[in-house]
C-alpha atoms as a PDB file:
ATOM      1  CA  UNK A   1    -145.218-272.400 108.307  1.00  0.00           C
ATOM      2  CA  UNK A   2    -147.021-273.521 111.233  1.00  0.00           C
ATOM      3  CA  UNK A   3    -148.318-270.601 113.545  1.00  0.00           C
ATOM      4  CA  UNK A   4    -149.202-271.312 117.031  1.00  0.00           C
ATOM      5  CA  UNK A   5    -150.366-268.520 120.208  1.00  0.00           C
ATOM      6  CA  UNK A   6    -149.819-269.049 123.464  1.00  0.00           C
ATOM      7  CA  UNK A   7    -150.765-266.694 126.261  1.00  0.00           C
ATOM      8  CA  UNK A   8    -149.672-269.066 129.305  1.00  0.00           C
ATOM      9  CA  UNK A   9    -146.363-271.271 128.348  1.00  0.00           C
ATOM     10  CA  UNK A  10    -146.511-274.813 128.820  1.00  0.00           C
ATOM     11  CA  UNK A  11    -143.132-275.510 130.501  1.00  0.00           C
ATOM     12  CA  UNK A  12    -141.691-277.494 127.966  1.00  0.00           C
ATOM     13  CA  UNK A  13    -142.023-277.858 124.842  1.00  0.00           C
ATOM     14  CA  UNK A  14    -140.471-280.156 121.158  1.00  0.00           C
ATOM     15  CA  UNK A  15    -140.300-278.604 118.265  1.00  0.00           C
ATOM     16  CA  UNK A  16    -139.030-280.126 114.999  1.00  0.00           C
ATOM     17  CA  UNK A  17    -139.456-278.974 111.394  1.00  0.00           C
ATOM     18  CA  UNK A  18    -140.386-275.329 110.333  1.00  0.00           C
ATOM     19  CA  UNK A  19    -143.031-273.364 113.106  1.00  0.00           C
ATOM     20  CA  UNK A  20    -143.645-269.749 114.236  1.00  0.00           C
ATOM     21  CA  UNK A  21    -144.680-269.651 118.135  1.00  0.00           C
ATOM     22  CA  UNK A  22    -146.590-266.179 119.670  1.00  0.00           C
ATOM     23  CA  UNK A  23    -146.394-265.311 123.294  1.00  0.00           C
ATOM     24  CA  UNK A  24    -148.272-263.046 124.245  1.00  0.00           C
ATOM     25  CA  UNK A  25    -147.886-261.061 127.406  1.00  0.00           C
ATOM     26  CA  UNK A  26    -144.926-263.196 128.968  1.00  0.00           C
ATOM     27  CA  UNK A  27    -141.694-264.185 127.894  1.00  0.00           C
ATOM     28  CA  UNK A  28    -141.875-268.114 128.922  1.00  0.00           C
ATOM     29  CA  UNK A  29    -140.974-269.832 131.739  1.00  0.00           C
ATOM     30  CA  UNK A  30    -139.130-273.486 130.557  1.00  0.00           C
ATOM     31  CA  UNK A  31    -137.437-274.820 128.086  1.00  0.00           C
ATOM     32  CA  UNK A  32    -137.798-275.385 124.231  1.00  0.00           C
ATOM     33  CA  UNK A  33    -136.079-278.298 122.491  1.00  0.00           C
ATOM     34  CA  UNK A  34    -135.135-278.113 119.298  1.00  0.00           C
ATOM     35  CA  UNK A  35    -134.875-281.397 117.069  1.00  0.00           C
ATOM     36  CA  UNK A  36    -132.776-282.052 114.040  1.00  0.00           C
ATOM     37  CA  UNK A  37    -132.530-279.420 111.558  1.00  0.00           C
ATOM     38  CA  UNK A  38    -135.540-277.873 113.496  1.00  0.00           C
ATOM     39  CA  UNK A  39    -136.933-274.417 112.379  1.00  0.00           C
ATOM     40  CA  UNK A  40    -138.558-272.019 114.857  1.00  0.00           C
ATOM     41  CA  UNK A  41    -139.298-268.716 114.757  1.00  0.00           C
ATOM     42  CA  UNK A  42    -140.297-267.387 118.187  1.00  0.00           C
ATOM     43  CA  UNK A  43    -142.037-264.139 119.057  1.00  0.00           C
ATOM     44  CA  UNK A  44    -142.839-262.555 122.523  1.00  0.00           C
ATOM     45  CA  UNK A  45    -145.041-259.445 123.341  1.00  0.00           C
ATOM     46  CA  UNK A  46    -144.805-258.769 126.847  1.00  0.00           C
ATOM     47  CA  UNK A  47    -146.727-255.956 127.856  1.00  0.00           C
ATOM     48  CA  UNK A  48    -147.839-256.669 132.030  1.00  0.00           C
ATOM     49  CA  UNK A  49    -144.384-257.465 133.709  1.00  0.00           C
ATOM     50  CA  UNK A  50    -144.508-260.340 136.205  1.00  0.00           C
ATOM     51  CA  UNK A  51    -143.008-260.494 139.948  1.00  0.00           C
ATOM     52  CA  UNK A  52    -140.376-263.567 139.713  1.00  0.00           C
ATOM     53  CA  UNK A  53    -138.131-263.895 137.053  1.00  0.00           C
ATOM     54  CA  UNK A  54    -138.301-266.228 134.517  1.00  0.00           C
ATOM     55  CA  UNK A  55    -135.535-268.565 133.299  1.00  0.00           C
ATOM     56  CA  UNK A  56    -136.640-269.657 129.351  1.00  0.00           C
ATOM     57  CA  UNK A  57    -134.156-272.058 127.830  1.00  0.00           C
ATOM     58  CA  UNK A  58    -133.522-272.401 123.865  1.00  0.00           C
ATOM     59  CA  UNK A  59    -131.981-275.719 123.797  1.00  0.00           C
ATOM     60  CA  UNK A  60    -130.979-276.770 119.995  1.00  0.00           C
ATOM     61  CA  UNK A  61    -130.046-280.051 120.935  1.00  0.00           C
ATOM     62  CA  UNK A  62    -129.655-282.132 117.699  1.00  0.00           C
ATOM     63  CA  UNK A  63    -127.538-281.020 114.324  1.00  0.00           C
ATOM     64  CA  UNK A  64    -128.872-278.136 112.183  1.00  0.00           C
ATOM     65  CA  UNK A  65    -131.334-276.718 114.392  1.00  0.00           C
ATOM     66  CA  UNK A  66    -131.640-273.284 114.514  1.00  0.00           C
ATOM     67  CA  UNK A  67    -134.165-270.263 116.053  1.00  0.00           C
ATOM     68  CA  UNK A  68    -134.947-266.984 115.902  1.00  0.00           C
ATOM     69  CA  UNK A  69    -136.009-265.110 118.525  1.00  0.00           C
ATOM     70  CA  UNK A  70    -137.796-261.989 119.264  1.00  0.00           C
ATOM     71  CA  UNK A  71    -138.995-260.233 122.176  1.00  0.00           C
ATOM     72  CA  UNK A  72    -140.868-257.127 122.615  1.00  0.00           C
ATOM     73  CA  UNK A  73    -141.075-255.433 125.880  1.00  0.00           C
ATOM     74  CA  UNK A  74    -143.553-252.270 126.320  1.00  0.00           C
ATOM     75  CA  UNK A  75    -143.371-251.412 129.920  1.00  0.00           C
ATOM     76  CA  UNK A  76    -145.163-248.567 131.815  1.00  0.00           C
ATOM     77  CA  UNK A  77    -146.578-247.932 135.522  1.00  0.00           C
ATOM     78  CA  UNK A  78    -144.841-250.388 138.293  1.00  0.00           C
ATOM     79  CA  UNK A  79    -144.143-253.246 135.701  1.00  0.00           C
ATOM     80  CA  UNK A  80    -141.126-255.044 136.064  1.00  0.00           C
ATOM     81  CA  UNK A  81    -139.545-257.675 133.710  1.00  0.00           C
ATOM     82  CA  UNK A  82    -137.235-259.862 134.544  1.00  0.00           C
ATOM     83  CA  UNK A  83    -135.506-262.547 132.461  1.00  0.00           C
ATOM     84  CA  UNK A  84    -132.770-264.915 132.214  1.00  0.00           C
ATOM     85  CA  UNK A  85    -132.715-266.215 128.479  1.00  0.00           C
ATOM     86  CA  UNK A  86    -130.592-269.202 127.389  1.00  0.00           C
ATOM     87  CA  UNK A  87    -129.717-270.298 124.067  1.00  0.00           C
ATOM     88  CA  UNK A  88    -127.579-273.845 124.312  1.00  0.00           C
ATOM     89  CA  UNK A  89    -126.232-274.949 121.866  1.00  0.00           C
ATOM     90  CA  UNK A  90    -125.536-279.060 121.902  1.00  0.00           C
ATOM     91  CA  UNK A  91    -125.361-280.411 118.440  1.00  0.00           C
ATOM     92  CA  UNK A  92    -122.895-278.862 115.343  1.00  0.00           C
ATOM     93  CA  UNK A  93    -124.120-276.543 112.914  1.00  0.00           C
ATOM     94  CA  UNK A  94    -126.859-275.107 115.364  1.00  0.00           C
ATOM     95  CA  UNK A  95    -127.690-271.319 115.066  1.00  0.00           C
ATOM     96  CA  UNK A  96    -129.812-269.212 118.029  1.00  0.00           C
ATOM     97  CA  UNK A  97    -130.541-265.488 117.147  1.00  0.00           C
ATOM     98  CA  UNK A  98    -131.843-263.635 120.356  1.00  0.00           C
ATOM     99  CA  UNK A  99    -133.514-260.347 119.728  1.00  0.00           C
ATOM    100  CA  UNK A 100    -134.899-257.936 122.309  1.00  0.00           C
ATOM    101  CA  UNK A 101    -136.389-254.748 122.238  1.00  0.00           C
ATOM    102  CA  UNK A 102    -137.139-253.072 125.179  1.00  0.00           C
ATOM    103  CA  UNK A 103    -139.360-249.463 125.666  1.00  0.00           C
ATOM    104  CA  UNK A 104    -140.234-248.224 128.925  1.00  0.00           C
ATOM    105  CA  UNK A 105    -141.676-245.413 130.174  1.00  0.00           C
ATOM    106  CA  UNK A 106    -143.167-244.262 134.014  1.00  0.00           C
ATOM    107  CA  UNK A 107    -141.649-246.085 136.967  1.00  0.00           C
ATOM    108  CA  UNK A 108    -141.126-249.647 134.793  1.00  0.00           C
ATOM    109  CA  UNK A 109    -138.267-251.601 134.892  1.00  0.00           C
ATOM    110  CA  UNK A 110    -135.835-254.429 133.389  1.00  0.00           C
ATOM    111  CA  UNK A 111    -133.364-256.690 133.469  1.00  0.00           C
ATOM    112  CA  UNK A 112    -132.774-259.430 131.116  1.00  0.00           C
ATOM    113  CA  UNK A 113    -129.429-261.430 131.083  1.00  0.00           C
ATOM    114  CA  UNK A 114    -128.724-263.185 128.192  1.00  0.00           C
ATOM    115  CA  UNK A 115    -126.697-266.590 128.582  1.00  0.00           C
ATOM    116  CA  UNK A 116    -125.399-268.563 125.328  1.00  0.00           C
ATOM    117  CA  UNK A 117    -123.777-271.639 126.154  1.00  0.00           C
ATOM    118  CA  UNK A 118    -121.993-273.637 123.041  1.00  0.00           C
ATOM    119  CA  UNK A 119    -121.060-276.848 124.187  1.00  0.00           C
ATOM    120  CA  UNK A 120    -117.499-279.275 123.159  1.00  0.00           C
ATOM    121  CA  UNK A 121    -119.989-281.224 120.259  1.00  0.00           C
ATOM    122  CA  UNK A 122    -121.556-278.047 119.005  1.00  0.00           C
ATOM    123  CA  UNK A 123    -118.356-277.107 116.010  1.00  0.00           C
ATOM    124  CA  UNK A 124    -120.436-274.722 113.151  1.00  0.00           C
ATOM    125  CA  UNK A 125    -122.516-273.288 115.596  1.00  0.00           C
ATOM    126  CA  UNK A 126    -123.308-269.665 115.657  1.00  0.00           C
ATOM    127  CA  UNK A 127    -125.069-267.733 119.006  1.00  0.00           C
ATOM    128  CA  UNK A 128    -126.098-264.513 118.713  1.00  0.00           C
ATOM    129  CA  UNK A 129    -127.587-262.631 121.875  1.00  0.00           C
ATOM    130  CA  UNK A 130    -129.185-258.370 121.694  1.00  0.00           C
ATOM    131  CA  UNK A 131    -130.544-256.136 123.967  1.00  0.00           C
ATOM    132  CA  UNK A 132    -131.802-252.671 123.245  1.00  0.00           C
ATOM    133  CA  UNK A 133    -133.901-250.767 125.680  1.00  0.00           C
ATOM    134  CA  UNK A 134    -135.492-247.231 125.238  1.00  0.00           C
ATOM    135  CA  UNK A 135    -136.346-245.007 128.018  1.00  0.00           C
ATOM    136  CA  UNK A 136    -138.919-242.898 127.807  1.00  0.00           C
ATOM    137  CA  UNK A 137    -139.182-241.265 131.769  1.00  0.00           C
ATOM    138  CA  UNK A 138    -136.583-240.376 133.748  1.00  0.00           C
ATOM    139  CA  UNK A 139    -137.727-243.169 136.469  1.00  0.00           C
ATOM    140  CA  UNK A 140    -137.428-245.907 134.180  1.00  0.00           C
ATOM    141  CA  UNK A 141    -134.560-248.147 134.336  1.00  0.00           C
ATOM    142  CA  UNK A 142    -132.941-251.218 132.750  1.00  0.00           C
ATOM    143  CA  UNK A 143    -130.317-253.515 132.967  1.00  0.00           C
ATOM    144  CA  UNK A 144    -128.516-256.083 130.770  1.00  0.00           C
ATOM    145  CA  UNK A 145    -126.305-259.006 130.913  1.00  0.00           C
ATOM    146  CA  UNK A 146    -124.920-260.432 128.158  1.00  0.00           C
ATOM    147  CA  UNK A 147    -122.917-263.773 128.550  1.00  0.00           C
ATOM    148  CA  UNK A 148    -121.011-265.984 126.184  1.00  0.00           C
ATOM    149  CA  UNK A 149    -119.296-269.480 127.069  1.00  0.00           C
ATOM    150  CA  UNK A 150    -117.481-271.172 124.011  1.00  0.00           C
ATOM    151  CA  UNK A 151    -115.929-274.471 124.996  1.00  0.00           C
ATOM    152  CA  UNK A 152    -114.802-275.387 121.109  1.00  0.00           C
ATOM    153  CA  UNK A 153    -113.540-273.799 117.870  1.00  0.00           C
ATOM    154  CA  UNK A 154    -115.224-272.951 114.652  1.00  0.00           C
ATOM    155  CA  UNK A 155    -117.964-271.012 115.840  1.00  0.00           C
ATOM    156  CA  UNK A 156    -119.394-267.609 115.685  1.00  0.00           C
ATOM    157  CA  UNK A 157    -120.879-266.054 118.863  1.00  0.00           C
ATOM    158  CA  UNK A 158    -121.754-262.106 119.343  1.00  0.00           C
ATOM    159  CA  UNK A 159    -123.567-259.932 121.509  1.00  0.00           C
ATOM    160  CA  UNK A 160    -124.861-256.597 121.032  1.00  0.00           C
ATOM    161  CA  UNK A 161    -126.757-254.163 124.363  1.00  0.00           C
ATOM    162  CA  UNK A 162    -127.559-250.302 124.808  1.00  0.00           C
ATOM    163  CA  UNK A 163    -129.729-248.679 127.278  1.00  0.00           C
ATOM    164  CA  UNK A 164    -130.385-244.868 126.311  1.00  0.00           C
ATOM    165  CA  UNK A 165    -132.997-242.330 125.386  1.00  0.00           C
ATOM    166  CA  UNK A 166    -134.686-241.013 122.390  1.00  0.00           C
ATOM    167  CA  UNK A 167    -132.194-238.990 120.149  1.00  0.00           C
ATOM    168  CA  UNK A 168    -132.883-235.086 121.055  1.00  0.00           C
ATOM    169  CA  UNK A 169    -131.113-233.948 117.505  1.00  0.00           C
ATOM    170  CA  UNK A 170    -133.589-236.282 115.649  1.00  0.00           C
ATOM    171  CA  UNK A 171    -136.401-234.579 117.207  1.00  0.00           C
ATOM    172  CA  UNK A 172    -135.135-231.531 116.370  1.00  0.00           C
ATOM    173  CA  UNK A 173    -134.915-232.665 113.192  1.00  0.00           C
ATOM    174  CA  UNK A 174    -137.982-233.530 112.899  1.00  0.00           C
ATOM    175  CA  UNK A 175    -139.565-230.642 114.308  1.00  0.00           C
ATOM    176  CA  UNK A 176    -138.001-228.478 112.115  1.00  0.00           C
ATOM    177  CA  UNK A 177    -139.709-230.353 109.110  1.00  0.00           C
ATOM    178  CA  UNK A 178    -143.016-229.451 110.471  1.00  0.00           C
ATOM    179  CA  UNK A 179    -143.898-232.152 112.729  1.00  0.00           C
ATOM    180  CA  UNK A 180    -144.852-231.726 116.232  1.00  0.00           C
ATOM    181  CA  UNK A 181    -142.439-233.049 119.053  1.00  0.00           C
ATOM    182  CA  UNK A 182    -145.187-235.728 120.514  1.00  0.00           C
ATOM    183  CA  UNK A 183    -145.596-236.934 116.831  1.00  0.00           C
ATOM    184  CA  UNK A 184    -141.913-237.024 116.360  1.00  0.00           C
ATOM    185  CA  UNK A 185    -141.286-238.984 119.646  1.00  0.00           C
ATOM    186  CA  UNK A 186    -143.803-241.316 118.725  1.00  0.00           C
ATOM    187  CA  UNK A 187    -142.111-242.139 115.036  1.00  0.00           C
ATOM    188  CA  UNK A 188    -138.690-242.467 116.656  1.00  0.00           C
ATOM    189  CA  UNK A 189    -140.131-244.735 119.156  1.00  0.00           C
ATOM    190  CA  UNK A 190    -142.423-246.763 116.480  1.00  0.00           C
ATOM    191  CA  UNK A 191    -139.272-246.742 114.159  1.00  0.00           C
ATOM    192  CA  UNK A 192    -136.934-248.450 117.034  1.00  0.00           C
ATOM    193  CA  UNK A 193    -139.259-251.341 117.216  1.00  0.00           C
ATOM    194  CA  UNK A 194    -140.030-251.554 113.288  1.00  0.00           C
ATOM    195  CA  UNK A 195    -136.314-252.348 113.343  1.00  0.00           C
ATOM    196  CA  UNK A 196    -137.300-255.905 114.470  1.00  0.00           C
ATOM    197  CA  UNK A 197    -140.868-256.177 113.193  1.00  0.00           C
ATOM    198  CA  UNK A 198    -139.664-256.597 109.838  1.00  0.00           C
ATOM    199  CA  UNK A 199    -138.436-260.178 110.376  1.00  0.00           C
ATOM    200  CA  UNK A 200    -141.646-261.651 111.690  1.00  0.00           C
ATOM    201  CA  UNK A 201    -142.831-263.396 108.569  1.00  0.00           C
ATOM    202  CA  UNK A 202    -146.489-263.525 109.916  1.00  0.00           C
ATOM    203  CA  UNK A 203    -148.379-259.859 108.937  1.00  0.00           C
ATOM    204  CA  UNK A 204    -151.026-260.320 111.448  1.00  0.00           C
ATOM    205  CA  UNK A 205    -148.630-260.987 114.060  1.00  0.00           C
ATOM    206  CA  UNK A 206    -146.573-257.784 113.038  1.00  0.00           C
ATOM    207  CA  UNK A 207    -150.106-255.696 112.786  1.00  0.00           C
ATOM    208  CA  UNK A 208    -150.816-256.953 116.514  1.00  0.00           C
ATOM    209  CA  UNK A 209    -147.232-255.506 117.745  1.00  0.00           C
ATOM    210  CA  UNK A 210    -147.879-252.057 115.919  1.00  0.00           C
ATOM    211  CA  UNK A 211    -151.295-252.162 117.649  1.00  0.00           C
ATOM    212  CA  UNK A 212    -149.846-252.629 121.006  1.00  0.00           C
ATOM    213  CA  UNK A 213    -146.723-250.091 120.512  1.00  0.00           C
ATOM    214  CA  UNK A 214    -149.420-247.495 119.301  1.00  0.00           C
ATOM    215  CA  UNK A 215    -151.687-248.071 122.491  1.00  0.00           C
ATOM    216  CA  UNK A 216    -147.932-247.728 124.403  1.00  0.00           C
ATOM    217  CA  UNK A 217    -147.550-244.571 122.816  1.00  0.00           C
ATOM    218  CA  UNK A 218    -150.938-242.886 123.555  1.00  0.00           C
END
């Protein structure tokens, strides 16, 4: 598989065949069009926050392709995210799997709305669009939008979002097997993100998120 980094998105971009993208410290701004029985596996690690928000379109334009998606988003300080994500879906038998994972902590914040569009020509497709965010300060706050339009049959569209705080009876738990409470918090927060991490097929790319959730943590 193909592995290309980005740290600045290039607006628009074709992909066709089997490729892994990186972004690293944005979640792009533009569009992504996916050829015939296209292949992509997408990861973001946003980490900075930006001051407009960004509208990034998944557009699987042509029969049997399909991409997975997903997003990391360690927020702390002022940082705010915002994103509208699209997955279109414009061809049969096309499949768009939107993942994000959200932790913030101080006075961050974010909203992502996730939009997934199937369109009268797109029978067999399947849409799939998730939001999870953790908050770790009382001041941090999030928002999510999950949207769905289906204008034919014979598909399979879902969508999945929670916005909560770390689990006080697993701590406890933990705790009371020895551990300390910051070293508990900081397993419960690594394990919410391994959740995700384990479907990135690239090991560096994995080690470079557990890097970055680790400096998030201390």
């Amino acid at each position: 598989m193909q592995l290309k980094t980005f740290t600045k998105f290039p607006k628009s971009l074709t992909v066709g065949g089997k490729q892994a993208l990186y972004f690293f410290n944005t979640i792009p701004h533009g569009q992504i069009t996916l050829k015939k029985n296209a292949d992509l596996t997408l990861i973001c690690l946003a980490t900075e926050g930006w001051p407009d928000l960004h509208n990034f379109i998944i557009n699987a334009k042509e029969r049997g392709a399909k991409c997975e998606c997903i997003f990391f988003i360690l927020g702390k300080n002022n940082n705010s995210f915002s994103a509208k994500i699209e997955a279109r879906h414009s061809a049969p038998h096309t499949k768009i799997r939107i993942m994000v994972r959200a932790g913030l902590t101080d006075r961050a914040s974010c909203h992502i709305e996730g939009d997934c569009r199937i369109e009268k020509n797109a029978r067999g497709a399947s849409t799939y669009f998730s939001h999870h965010t953790l908050l770790l300060s009382d001041e941090a706050k999030a928002k999510t939008s999950p949207n769905l339009e289906i204008k034919t049959d014979d598909v399979k569209a879902g969508h999945s979002a929670s916005v909560g705080k770390i689990d006080e009876d697993a701590i406890f738990y933990l705790c009371s097997r020895g551990l300390s409470e910051a070293h508990a918090r900081s397993l419960l927060v690594q394990g919410f993100f391994e959740a995700e991490l384990a479907n990135i097929p690239d090991t560096t790319i994995q080690d470079a998120i557990r890097t970055a959730v680790n400096n998030f943590l201390g």
